[in-house]
N, C-alpha and C. Protein backbone atom coordinates (compact mmCIF):
# COMPACT_ATOMS: atom_id res chain seq x y z
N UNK A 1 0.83 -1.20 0.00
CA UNK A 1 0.00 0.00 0.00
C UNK A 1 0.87 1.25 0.00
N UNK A 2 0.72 2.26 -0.69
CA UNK A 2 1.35 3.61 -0.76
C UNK A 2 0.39 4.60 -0.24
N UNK A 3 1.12 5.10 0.49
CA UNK A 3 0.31 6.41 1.61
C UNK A 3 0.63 7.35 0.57
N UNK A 4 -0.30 8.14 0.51
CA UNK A 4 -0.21 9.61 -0.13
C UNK A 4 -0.79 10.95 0.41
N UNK A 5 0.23 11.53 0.33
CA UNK A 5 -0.56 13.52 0.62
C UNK A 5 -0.52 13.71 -0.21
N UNK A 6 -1.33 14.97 0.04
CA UNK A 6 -2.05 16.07 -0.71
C UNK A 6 -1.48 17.05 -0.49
N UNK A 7 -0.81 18.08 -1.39
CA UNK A 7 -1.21 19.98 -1.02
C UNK A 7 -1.25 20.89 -2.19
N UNK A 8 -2.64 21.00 -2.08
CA UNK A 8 -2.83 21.88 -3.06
C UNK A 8 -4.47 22.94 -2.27
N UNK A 9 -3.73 24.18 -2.90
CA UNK A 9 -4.82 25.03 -2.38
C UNK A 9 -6.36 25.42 -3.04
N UNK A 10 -6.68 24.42 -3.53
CA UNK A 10 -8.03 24.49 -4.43
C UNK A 10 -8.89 23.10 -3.98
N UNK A 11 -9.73 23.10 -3.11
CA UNK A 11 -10.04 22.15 -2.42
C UNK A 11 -11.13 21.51 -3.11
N UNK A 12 -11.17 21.59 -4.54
CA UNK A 12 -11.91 21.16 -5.61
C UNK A 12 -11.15 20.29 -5.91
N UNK A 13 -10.19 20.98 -6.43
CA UNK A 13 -8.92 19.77 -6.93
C UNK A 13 -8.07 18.87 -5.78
N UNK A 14 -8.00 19.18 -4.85
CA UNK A 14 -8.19 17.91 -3.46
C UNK A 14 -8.55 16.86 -3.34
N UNK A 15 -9.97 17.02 -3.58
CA UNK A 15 -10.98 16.50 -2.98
C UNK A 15 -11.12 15.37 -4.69
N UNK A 16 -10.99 15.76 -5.88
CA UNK A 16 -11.16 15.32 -6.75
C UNK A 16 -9.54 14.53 -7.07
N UNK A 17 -8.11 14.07 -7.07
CA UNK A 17 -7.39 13.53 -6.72
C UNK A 17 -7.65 12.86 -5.74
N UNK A 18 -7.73 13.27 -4.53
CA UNK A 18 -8.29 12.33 -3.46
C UNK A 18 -9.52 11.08 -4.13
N UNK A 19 -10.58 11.13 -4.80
CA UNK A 19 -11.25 10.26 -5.38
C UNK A 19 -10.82 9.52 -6.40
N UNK A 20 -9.90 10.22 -7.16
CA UNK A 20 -9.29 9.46 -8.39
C UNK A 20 -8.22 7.86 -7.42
N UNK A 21 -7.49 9.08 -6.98
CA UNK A 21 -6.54 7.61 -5.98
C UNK A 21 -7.29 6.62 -5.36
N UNK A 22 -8.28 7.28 -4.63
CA UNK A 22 -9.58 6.58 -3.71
C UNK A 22 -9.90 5.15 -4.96
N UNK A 23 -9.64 5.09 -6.13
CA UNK A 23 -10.27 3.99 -6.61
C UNK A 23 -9.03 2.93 -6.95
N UNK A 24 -8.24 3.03 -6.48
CA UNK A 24 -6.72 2.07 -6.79
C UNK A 24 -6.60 1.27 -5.47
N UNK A 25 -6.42 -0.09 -5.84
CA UNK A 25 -6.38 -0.83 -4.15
C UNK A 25 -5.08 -0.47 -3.52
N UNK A 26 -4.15 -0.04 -4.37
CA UNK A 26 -2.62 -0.04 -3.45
C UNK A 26 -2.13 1.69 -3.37
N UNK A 27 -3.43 2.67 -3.36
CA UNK A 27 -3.06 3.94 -3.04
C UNK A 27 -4.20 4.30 -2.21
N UNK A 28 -3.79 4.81 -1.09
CA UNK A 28 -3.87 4.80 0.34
C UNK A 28 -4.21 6.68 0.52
N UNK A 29 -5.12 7.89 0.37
CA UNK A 29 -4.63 8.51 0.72
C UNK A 29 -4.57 9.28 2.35
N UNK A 30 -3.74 9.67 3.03
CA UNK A 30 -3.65 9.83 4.59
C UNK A 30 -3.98 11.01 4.71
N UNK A 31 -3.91 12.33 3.60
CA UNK A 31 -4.28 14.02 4.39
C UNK A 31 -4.06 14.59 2.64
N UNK A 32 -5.13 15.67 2.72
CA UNK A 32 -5.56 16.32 1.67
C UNK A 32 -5.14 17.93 2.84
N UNK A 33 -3.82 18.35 2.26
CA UNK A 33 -3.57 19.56 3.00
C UNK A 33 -4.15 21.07 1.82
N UNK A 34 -4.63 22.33 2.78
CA UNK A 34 -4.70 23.43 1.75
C UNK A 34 -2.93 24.13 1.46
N UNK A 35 -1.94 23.26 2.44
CA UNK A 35 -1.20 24.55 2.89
C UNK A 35 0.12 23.39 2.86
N UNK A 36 1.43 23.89 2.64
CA UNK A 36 2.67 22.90 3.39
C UNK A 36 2.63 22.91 4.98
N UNK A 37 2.26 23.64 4.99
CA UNK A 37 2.61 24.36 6.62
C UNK A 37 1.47 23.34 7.69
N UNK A 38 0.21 22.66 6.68
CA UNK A 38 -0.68 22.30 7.58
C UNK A 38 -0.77 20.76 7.35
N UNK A 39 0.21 20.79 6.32
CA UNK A 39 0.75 18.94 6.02
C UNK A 39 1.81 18.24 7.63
N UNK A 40 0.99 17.23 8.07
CA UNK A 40 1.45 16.51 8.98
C UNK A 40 1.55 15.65 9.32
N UNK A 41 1.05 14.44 7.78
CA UNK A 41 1.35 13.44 7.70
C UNK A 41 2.84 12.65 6.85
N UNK A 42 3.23 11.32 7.35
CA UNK A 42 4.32 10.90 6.71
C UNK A 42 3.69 10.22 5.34
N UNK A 43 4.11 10.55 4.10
CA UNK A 43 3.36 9.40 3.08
C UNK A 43 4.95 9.02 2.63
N UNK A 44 4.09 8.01 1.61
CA UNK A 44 5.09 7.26 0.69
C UNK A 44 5.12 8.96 -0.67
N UNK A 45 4.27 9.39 -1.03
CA UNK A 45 4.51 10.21 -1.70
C UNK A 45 3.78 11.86 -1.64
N UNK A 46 4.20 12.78 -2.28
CA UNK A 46 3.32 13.43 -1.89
C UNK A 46 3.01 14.62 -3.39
N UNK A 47 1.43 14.52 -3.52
CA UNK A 47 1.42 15.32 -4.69
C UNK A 47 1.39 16.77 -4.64
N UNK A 48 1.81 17.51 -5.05
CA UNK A 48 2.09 18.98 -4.54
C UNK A 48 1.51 19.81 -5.83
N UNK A 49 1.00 21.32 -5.62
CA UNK A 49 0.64 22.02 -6.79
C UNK A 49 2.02 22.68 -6.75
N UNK A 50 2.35 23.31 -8.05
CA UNK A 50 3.58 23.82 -8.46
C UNK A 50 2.93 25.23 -8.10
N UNK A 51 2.49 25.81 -7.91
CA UNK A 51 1.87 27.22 -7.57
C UNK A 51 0.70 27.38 -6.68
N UNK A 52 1.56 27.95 -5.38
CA UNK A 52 -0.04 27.67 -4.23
C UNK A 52 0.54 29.16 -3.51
N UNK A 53 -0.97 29.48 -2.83
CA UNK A 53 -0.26 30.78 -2.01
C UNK A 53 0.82 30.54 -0.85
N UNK A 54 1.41 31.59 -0.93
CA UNK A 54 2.25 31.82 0.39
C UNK A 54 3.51 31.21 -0.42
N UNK A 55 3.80 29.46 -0.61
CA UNK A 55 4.83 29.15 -1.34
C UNK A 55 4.40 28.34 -2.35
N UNK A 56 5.45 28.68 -3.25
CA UNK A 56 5.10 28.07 -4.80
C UNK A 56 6.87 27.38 -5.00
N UNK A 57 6.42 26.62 -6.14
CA UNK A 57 7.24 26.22 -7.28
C UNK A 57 8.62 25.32 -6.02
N UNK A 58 9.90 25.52 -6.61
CA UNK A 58 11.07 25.12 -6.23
C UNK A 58 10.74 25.16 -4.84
N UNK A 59 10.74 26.44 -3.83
CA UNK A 59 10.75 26.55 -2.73
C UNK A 59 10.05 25.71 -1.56
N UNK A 60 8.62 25.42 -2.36
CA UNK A 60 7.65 24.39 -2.15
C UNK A 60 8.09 23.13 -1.50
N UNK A 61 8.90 22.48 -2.96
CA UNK A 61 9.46 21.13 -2.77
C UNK A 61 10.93 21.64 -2.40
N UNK A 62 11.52 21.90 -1.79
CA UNK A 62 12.72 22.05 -1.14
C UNK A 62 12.20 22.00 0.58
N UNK A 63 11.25 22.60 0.82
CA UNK A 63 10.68 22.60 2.23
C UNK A 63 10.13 21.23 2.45
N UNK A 64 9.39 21.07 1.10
CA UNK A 64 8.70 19.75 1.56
C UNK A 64 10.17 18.66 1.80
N UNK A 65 10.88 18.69 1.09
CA UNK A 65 12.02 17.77 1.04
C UNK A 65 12.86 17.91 2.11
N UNK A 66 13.31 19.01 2.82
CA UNK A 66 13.83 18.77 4.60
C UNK A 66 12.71 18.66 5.60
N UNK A 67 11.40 18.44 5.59
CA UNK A 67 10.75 17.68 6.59
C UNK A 67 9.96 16.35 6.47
N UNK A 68 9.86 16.13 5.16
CA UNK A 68 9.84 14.91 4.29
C UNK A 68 10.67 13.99 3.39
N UNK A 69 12.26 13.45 3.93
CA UNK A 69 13.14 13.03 2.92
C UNK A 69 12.86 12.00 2.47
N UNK A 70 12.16 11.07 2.79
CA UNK A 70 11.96 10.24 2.13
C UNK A 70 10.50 10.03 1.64
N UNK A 71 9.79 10.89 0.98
CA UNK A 71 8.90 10.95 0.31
C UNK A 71 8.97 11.49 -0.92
N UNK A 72 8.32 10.69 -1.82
CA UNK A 72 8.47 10.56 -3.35
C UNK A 72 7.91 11.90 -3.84
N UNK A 73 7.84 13.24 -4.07
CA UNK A 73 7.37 14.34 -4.19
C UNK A 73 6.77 14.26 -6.08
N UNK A 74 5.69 14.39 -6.02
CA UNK A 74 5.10 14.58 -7.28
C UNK A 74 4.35 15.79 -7.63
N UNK A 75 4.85 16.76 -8.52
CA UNK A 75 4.42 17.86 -8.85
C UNK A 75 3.01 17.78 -10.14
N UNK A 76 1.72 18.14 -9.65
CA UNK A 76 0.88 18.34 -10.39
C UNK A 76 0.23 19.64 -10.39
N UNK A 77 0.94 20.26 -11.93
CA UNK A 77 0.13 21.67 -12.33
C UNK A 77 -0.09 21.90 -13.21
N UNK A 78 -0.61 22.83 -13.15
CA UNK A 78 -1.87 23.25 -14.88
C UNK A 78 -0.13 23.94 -15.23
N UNK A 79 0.82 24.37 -15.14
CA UNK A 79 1.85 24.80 -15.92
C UNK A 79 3.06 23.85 -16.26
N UNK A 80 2.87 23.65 -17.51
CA UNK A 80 4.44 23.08 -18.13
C UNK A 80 5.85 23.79 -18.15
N UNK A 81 6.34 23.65 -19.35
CA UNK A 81 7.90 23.97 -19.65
C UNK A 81 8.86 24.05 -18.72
N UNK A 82 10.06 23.64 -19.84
CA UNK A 82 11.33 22.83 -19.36
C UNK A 82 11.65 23.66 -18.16
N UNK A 83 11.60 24.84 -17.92
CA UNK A 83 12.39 25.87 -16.58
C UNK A 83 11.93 25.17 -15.54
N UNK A 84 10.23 25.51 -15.68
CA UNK A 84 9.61 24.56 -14.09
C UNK A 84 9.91 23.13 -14.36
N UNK A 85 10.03 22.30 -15.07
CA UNK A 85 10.30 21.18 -14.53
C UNK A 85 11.92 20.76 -14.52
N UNK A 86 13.26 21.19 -15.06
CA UNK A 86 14.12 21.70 -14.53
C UNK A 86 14.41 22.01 -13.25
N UNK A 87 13.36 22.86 -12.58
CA UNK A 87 13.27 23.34 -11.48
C UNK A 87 12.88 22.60 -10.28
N UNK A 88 11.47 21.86 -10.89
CA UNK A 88 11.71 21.14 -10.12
C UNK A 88 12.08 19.59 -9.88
N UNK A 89 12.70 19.02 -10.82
CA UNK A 89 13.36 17.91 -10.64
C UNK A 89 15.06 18.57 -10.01
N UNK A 90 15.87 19.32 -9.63
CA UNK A 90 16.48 20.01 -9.54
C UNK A 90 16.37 20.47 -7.52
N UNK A 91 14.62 20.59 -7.29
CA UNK A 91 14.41 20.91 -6.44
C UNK A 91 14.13 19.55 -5.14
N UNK A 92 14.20 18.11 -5.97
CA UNK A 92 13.50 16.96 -5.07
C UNK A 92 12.91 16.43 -5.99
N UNK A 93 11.80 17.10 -7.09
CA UNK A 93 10.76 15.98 -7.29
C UNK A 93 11.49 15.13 -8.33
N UNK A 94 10.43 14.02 -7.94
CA UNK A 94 10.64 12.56 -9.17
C UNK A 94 9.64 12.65 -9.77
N UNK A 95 8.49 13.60 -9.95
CA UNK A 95 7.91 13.69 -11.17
C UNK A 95 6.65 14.83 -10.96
N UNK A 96 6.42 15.27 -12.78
CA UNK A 96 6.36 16.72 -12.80
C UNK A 96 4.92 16.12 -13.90
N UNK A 97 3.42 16.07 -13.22
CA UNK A 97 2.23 15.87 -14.25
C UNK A 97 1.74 16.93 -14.37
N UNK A 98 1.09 17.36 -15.53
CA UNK A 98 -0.04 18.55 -16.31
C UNK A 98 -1.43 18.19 -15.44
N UNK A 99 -2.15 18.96 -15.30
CA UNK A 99 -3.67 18.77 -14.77
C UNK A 99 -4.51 18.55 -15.66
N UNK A 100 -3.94 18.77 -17.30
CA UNK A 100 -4.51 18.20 -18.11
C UNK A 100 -4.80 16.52 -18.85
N UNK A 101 -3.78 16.36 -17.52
CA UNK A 101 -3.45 14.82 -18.15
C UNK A 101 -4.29 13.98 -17.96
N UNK A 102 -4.81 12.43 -18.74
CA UNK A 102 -6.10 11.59 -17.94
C UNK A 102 -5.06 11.60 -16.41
N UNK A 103 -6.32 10.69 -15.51
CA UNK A 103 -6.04 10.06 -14.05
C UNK A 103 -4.65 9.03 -14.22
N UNK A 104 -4.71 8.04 -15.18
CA UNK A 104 -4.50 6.96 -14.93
C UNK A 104 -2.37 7.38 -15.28
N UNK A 105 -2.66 8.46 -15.55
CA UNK A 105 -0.81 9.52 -15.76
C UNK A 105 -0.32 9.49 -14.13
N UNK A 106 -1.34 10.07 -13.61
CA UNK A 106 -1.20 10.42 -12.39
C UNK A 106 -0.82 9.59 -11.20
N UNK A 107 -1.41 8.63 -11.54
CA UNK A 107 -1.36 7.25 -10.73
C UNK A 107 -0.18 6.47 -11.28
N UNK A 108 0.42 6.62 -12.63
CA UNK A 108 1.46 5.46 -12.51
C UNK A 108 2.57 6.44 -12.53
N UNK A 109 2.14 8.00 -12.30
CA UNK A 109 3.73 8.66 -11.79
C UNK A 109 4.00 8.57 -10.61
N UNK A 110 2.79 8.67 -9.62
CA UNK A 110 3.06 8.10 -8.24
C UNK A 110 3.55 6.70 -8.10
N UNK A 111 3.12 5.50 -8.31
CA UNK A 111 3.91 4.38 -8.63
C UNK A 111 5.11 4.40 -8.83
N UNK A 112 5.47 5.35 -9.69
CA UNK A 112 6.76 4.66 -10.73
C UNK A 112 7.78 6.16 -9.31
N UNK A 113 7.44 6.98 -9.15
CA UNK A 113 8.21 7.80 -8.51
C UNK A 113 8.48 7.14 -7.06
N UNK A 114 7.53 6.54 -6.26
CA UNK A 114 7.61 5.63 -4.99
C UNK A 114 9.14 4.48 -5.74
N UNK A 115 8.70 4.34 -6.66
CA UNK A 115 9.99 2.77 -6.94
C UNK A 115 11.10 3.37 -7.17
N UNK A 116 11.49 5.03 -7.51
CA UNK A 116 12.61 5.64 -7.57
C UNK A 116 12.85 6.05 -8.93
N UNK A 117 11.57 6.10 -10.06
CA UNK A 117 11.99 6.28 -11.22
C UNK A 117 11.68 8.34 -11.18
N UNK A 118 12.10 8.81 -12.37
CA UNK A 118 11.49 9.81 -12.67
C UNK A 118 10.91 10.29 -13.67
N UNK A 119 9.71 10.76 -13.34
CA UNK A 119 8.49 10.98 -14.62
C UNK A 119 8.85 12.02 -14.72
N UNK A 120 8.55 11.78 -16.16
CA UNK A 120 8.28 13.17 -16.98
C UNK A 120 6.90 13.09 -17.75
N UNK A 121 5.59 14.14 -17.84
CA UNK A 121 4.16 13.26 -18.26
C UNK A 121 4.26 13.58 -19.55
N UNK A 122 3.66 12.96 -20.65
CA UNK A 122 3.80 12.69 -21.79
C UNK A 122 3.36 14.62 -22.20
N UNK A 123 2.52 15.43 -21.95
CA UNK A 123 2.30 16.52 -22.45
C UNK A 123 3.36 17.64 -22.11
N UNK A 124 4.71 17.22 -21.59
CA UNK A 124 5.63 17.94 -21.13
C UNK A 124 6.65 17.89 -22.05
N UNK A 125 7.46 18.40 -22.96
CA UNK A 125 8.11 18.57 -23.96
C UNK A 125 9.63 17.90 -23.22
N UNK A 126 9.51 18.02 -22.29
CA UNK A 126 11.16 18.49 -21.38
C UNK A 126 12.15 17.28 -21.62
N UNK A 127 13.46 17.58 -21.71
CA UNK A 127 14.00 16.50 -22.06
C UNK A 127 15.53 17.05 -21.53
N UNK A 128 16.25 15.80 -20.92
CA UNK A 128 17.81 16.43 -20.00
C UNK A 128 18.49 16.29 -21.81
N UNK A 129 19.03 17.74 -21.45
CA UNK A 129 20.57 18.10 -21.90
C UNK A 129 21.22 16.56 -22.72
N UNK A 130 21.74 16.78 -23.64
CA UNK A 130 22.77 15.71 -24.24
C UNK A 130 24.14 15.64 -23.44
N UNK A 131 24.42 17.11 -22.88
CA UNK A 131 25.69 17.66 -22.48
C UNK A 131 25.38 17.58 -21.13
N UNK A 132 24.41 16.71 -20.68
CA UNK A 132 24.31 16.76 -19.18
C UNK A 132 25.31 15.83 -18.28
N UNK A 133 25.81 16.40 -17.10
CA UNK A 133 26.91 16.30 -16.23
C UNK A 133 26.85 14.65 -16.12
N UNK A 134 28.05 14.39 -16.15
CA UNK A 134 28.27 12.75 -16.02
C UNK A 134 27.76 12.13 -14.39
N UNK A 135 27.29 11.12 -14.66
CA UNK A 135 27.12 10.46 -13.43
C UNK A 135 28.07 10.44 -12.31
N UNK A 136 27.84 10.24 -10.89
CA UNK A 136 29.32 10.52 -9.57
C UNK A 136 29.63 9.46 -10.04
N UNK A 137 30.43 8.57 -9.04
CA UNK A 137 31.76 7.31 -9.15
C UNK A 137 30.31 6.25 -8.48
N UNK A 138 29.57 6.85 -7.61
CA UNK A 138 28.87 5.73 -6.87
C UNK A 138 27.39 5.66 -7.96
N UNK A 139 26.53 6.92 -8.98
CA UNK A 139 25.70 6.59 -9.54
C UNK A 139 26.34 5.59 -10.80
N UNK A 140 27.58 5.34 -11.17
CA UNK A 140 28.05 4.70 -11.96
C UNK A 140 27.91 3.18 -11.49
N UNK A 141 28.13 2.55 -10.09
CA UNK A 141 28.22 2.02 -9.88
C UNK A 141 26.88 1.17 -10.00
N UNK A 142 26.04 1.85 -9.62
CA UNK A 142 24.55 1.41 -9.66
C UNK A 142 23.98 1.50 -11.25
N UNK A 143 24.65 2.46 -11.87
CA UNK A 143 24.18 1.92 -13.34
C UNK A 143 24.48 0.73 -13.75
N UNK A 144 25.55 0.44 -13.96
CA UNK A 144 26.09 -0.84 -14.33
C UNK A 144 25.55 -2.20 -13.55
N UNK A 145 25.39 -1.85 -12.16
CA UNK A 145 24.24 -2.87 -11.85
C UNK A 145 22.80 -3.01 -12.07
N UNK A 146 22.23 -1.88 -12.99
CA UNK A 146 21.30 -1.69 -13.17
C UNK A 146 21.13 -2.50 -14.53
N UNK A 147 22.55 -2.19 -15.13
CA UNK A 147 22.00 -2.87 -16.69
C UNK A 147 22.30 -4.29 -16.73
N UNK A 148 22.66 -4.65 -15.60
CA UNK A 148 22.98 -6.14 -15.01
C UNK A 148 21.73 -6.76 -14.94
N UNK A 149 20.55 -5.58 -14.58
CA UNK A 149 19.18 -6.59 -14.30
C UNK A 149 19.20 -6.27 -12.51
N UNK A 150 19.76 -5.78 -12.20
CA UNK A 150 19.78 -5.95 -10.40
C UNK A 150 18.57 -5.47 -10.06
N UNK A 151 17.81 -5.59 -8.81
CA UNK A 151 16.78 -5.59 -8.46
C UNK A 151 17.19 -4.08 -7.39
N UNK A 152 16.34 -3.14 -7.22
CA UNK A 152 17.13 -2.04 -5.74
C UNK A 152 17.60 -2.69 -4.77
N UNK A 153 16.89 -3.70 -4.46
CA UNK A 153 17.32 -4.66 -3.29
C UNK A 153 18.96 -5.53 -3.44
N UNK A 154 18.96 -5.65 -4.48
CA UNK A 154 20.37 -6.85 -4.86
C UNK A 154 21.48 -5.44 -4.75
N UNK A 155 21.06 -4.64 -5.93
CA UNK A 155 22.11 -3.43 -5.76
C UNK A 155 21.88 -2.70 -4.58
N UNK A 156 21.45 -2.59 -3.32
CA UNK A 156 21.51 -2.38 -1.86
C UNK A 156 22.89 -3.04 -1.51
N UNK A 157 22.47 -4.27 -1.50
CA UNK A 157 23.27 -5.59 -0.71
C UNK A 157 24.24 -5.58 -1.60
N UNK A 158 24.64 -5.73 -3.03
CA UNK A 158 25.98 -5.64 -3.32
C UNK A 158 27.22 -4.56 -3.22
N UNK A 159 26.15 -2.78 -3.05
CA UNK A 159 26.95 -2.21 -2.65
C UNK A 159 27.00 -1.15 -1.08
N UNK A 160 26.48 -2.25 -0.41
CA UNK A 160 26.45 -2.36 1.29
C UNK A 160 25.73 -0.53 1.49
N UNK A 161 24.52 -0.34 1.09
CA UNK A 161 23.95 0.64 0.92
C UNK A 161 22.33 0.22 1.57
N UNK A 162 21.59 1.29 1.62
CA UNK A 162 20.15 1.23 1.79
C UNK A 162 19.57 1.14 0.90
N UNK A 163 18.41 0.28 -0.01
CA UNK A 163 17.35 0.38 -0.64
C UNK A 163 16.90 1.73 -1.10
N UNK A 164 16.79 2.88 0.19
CA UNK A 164 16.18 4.09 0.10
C UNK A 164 17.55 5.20 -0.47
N UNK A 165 18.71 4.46 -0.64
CA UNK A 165 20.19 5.51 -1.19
C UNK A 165 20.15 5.03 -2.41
N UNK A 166 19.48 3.85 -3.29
CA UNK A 166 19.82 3.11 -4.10
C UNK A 166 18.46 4.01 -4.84
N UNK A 167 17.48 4.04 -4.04
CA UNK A 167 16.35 4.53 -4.94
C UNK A 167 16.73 6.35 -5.51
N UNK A 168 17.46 7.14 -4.39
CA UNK A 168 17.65 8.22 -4.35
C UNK A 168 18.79 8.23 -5.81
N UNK A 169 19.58 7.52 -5.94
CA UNK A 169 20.63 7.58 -6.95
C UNK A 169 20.17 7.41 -8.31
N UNK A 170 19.15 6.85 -7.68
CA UNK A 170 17.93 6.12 -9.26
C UNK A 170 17.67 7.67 -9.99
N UNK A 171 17.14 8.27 -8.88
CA UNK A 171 16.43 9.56 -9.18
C UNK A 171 17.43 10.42 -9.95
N UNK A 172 18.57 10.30 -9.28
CA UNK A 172 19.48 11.58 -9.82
C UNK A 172 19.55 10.49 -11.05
N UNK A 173 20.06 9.87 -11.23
CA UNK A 173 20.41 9.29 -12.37
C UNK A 173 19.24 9.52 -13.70
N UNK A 174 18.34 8.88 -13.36
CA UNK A 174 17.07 8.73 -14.54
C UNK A 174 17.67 10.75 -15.39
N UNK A 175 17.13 11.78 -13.92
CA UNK A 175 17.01 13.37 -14.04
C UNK A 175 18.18 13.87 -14.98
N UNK A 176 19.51 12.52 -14.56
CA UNK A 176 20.89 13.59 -15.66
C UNK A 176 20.50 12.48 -17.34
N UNK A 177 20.00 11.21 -17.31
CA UNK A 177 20.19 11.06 -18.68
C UNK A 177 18.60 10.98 -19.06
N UNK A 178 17.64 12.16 -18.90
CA UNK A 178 16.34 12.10 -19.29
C UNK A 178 15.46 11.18 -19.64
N UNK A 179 15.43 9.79 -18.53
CA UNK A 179 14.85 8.74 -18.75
C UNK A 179 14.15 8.62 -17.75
N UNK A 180 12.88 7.83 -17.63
CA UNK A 180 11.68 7.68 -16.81
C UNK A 180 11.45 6.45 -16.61
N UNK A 181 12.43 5.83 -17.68
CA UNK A 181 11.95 3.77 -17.00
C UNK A 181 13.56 3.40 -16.95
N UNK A 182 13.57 2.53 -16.08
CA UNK A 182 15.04 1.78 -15.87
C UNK A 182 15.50 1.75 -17.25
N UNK A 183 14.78 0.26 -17.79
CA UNK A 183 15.33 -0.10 -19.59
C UNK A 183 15.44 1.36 -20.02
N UNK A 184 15.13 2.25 -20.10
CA UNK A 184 15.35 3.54 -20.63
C UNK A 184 16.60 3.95 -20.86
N UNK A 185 16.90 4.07 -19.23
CA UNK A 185 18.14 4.66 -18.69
C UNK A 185 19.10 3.58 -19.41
N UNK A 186 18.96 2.85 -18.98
CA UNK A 186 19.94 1.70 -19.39
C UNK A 186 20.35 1.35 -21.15
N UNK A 187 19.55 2.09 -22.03
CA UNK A 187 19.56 2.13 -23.42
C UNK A 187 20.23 3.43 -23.49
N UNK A 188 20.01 4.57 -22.77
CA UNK A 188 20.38 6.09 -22.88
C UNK A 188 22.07 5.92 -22.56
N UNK A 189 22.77 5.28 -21.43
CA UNK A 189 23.09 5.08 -20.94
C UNK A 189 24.69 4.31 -21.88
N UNK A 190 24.01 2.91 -22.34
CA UNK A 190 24.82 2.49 -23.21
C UNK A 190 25.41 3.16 -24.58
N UNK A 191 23.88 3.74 -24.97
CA UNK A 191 24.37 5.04 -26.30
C UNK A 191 25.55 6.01 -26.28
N UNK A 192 24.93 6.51 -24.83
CA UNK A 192 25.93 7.70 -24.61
C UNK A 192 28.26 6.20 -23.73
N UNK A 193 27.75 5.15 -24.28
CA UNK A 193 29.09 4.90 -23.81
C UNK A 193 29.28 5.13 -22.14
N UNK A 194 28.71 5.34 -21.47
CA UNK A 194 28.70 5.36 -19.83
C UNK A 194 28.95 3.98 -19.15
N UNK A 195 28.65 2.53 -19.96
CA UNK A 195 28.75 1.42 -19.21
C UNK A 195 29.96 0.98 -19.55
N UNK A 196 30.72 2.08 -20.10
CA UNK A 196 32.01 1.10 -21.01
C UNK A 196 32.73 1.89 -20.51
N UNK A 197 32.82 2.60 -19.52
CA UNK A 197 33.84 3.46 -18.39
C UNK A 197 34.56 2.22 -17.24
């Protein structure tokens, strides 16, 4: 089961996410907040508006991300382009949906962002840099076990790490070679010559 918050300040659109999730057996949601400030539950993820009063955008998910580190932060807003989502994959999140998108976007970016991947939703143009910064010495390490087939769990235990450092590396990783599914990364990955380091 995946716990999920809420914060968004339109308690239309709350209340209507809250029902969409409400129909999935393995999404759980725990608090529909108007505010960050009035969020006080722990979830597995948490969907956030990219523009709410008081705080918006980057600043948002940077707050949410030092009193929530290990929650999967998912940005859903009626605004696209590459700056805001730049911004905020940059800022914490593992994934950045349109409000235009169907439900069923919404639900497997929460999924796929809980397992450590990062979405990007299909009506979002955005795409990482060709010239984007090479992987550290340790996301290298986990690539190559990645294109091994390793499970988060196997690459935990082979490189005497946490599950939850393995998922975090996932994230940076997917964000520098603009991929959203493992096999992705792992095709992006070989192209660009990274497994042959």
């Amino acid at each position: 089961m995946i716990d999920v918050a809420i914060v968004d300040d339109h308690p239309i659109v709350r209340d209507g996410i809250a029902a969409v999730l409400g129909t999935q057996d393995d999404l759980h949601v725990i608090q529909a907040a108007n505010s960050i400030e009035t969020l006080s539950s722990t979830a597995d993820a948490i969907v956030v508006d990219w523009e709410m009063a008081g705080i918006q955008g980057a600043d948002a998910l940077r707050a949410l991300r030092t009193r929530f580190p290990s929650a999967a932060l998912v940005v859903f807003s009626a605004y696209g382009g590459d700056d805001r989502v730049r911004a905020a994959l940059d800022a914490g999140a593992r994934a950045y949906v349109l409000k235009g998108s169907p439900a069923e976007e919404l639900i497997q970016a929460i999924r796929g962002a809980v397992d450590g991947a990062v979405i990007v939703g299909r009506g979002l143009s955005f795409r990482a840099s060709a010239g984007a910064e090479a992987p550290t010495a340790r996301e290298a390490q986990v690539l190559k076990l990645l294109a091994r087939g390793f499970s988060n769990a196997q690459i935990a235990k082979q490189l005497n790490i946490s599950e939850r450092t393995v998922k975090f590396h996932l994230t940076s990783l997917f964000a520098r070679l603009g991929a959203r599914r493992r096999t992705q990364a792992v095709a992006i990955a070989r192209e660009r010559g990274l497994l042959d380091r």
